[in-house]
Protein backbone atom coordinates (compact mmCIF):
# COMPACT_ATOMS: atom_id res chain seq x y z
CA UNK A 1 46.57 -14.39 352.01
CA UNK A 2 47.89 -13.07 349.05
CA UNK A 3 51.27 -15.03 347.83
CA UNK A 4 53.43 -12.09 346.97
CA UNK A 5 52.38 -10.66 350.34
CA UNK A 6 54.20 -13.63 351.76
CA UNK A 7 56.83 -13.91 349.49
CA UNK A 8 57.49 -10.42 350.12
CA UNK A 9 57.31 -11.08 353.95
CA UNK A 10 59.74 -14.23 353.69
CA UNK A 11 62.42 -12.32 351.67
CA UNK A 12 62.75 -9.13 353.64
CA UNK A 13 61.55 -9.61 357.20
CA UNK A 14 65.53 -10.49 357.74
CA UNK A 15 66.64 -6.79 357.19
CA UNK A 16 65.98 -5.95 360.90
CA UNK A 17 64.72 -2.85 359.94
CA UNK A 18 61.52 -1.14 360.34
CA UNK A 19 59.44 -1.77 357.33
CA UNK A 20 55.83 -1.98 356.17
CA UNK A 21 53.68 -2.79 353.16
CA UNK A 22 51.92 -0.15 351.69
CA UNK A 23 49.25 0.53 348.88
CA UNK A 24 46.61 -1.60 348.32
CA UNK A 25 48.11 -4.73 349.53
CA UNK A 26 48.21 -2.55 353.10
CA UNK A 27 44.81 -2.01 352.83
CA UNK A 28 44.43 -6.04 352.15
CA UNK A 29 46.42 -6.75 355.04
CA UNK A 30 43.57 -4.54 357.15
CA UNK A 31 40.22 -6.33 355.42
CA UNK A 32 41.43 -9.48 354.75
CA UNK A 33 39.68 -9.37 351.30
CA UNK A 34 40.96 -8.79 348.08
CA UNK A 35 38.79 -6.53 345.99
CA UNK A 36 40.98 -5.68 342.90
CA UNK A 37 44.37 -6.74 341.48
CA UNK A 38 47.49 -5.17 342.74
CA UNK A 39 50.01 -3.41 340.07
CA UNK A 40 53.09 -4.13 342.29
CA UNK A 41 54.20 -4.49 345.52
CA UNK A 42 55.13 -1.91 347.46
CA UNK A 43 56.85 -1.66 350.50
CA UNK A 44 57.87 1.76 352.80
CA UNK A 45 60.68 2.29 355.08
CA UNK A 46 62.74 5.27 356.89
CA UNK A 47 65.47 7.96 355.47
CA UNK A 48 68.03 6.52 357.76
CA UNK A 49 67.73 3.32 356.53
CA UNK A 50 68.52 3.65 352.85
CA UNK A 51 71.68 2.37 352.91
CA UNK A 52 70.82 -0.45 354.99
CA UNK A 53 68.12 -1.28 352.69
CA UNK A 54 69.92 -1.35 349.47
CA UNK A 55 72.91 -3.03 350.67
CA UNK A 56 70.26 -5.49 352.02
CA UNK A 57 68.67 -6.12 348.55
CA UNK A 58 71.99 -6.01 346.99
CA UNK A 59 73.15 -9.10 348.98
CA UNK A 60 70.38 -10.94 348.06
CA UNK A 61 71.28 -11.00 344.72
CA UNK A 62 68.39 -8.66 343.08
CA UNK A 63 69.44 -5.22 341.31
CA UNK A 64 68.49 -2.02 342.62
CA UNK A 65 67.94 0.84 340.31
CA UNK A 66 66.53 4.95 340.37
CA UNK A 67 63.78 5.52 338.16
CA UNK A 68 64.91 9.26 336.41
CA UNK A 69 61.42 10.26 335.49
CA UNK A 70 62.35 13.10 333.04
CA UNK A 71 64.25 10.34 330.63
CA UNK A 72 61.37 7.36 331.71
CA UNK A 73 64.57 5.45 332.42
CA UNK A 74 66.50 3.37 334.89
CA UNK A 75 69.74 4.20 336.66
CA UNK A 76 71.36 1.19 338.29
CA UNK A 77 72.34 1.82 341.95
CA UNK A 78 76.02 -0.51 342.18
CA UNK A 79 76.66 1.24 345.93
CA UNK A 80 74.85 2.32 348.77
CA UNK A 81 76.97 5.18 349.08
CA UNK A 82 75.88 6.19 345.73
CA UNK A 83 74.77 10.12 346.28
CA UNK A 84 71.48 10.20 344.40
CA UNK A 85 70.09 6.64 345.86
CA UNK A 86 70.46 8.69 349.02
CA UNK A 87 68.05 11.67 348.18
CA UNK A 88 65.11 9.96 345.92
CA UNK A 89 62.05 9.68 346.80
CA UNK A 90 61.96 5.76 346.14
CA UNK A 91 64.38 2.79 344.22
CA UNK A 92 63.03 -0.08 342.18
CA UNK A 93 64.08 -3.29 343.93
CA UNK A 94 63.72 -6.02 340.84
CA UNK A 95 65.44 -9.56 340.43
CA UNK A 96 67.32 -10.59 337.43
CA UNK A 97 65.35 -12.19 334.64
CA UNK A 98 62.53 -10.03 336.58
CA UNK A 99 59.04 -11.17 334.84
CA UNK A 100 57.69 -7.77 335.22
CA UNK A 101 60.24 -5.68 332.94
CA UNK A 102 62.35 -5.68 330.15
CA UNK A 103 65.43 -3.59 330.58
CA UNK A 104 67.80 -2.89 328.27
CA UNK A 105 71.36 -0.88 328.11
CA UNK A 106 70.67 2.56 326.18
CA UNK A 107 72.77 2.78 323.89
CA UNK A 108 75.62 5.57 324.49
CA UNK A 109 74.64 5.83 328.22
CA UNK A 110 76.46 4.17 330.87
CA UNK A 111 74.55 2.94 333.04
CA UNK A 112 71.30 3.79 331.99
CA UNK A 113 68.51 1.54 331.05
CA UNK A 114 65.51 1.53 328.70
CA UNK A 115 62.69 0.00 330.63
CA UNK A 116 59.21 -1.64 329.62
CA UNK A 117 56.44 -3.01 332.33
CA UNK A 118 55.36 -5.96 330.29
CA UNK A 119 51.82 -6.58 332.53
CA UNK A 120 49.31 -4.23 334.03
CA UNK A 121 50.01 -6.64 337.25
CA UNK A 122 52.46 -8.37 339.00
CA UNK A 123 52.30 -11.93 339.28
CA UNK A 124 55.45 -13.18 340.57
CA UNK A 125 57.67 -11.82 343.42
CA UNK A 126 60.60 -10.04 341.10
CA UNK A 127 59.70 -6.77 342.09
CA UNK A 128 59.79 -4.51 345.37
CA UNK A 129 58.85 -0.76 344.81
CA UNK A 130 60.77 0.84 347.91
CA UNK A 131 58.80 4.29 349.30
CA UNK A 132 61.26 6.10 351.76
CA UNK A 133 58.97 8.31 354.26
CA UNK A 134 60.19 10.04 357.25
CA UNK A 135 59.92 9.60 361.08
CA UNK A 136 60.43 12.12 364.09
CA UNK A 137 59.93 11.76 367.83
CA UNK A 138 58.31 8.10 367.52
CA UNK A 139 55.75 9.75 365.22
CA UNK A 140 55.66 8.87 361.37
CA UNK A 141 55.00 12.29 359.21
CA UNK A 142 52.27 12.03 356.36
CA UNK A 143 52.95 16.17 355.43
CA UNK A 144 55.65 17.43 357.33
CA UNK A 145 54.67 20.70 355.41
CA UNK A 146 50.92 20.89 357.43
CA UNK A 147 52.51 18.91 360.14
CA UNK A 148 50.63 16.04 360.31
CA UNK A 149 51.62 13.15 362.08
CA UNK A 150 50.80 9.61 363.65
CA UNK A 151 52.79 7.61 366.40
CA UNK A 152 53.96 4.89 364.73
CA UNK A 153 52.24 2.26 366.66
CA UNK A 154 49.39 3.64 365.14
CA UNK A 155 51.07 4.07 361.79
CA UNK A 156 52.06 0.63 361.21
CA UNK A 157 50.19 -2.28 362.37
CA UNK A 158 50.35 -6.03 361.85
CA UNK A 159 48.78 -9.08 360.58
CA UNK A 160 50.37 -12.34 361.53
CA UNK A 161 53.16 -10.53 362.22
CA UNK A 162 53.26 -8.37 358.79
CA UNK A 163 53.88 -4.69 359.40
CA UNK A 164 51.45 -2.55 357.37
CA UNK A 165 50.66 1.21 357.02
CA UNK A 166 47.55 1.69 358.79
CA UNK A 167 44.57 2.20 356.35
CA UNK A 168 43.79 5.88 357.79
CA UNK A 169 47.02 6.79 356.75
CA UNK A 170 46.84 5.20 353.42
CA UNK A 171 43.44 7.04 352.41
CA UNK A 172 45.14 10.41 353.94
CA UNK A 173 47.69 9.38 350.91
CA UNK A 174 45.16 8.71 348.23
CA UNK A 175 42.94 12.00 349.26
CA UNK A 176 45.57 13.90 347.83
CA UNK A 177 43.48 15.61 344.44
CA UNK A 178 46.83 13.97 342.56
CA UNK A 179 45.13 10.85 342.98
CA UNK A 180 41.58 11.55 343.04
CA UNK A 181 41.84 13.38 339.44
CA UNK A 182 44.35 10.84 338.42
CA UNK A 183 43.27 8.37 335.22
CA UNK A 184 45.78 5.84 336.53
CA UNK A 185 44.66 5.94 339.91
CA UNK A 186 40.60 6.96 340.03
CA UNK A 187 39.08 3.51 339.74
CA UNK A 188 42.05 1.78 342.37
CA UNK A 189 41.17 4.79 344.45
CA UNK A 190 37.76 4.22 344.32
CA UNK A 191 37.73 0.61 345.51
CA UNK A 192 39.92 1.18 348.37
CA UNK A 193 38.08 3.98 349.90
CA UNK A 194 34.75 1.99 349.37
CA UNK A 195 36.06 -1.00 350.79
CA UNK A 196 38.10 0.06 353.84
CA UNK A 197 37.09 3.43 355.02
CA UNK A 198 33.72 2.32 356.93
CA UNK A 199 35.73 -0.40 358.43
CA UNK A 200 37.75 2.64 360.48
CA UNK A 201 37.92 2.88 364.17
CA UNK A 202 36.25 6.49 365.35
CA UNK A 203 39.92 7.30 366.48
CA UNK A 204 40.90 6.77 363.20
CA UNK A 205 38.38 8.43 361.43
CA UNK A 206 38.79 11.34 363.37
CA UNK A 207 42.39 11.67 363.08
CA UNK A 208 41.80 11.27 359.18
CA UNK A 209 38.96 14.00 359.01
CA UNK A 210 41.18 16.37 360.76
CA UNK A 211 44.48 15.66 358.72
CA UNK A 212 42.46 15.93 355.22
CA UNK A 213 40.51 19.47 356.74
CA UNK A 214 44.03 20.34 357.92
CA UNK A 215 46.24 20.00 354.42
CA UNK A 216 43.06 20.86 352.29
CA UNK A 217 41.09 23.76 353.94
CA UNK A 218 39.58 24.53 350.24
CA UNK A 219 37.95 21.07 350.48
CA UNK A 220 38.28 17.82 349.25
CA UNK A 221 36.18 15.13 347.60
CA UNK A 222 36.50 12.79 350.52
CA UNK A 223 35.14 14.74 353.44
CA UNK A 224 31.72 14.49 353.02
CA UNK A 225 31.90 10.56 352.46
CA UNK A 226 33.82 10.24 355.50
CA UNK A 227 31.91 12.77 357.44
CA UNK A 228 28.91 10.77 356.77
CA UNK A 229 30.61 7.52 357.42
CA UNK A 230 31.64 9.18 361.24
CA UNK A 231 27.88 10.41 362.07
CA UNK A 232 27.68 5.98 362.35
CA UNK A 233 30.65 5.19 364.49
């Protein structure tokens, strides 16, 4: 298994909180093969637990920051009461001396911070990217908007006792045109959907076929892959 998967596992499965990796170490977690490299780590958890969370990374020593995407800069998160760590859509968990960035006071602003990713992929455990998602009724919501949902022992499953997000729910993610049209993300996306979605239970491929028709009734790329990959199940 991947190090930083268990690195990752070791350092935060003492929150007591419900948590689970996410992105294409999920997927990982579901094949048990590794097919590309990984940018980051990234982990998800609940709305309710943000505070929890933070004070959580907090104690152990690591900084947690808000990435303020119309400066490309870092705020530093001191609080868990802090207001905005409580409505964005995701903090930047990162150890001092991280490996993975260079930050740096900007000058004039307090408590602001130039940042630079110094590798295309993380290679030491100095890093958590936090994803906050939302749960209702026992069910976690992929597009509250469209409504669609999955009960979360469906949502998050486990491998030697590591939570993931189920892979159906990941490629729901990743169908989004966002990433399919994405520079960044077209060649990642690629490889997961080749490598996991044929692996998918027919529950699960249904449930995914109806979610994507659902949120994209004008179409999208994926359906006729995964359409095809259902006629076999």
């Amino acid at each position: 298994m991947e190090r930083l998967i268990t690195e990752c596992y070791d350092f935060i499965k003492d929150c007591n909180l419900t948590y689970a990796f996410c992105g294409g170490y999920a997927l990982e977690l579901f094949t048990n093969i590794k097919k590309r490299n990984h940018s980051d780590v990234d982990i998800t958890l609940f709305d309710e637990d943000r505070k929890a969370i933070i004070d959580y990374i907090l104690s152990k020593g690591w900084d947690v920051y808000e990435h303020l995407h119309s400066e490309n800069s870092l705020r530093k998160i001191t609080d868990s009461s802090d207001k905005n760590a409580l409505n964005c859509l995701y903090i930047w968990a990162i150890k001092p001396k991280c490996s993975f960035f260079k930050i740096e006071p900007k000058p004039s602003e307090e408590n602001i911070f130039n940042f630079e990713i110094l590798d295309k992929e993380q290679k030491n455990f100095d890093f958590i990217d936090i994803i906050f998602n939302t749960r209702k009724d026992e069910k976690f919501i992929c597009n509250g908007e469209k409504n669609i949902l999955r009960e979360l022992d469906k949502a998050i499953l486990y491998h030697n006792n590591i939570p993931f997000l189920a892979p159906e729910v990941i490629l729901f993610i990743i169908a989004n045109p966002a990433y399919l049209e994405s520079d960044y993300h077209r060649e990642k996306n690629n490889i997961d959907f080749e490598t996991t979605a044929h692996l998918l239970s027919k529950e699960s491929m249904d449930w995914l076929i109806n979610s994507i028709e659902k949120t994209y009734p004008e179409g999208n790329k994926r359906l006729d892959e995964l359409k095809t990959l259902q006629q076999r199940l």
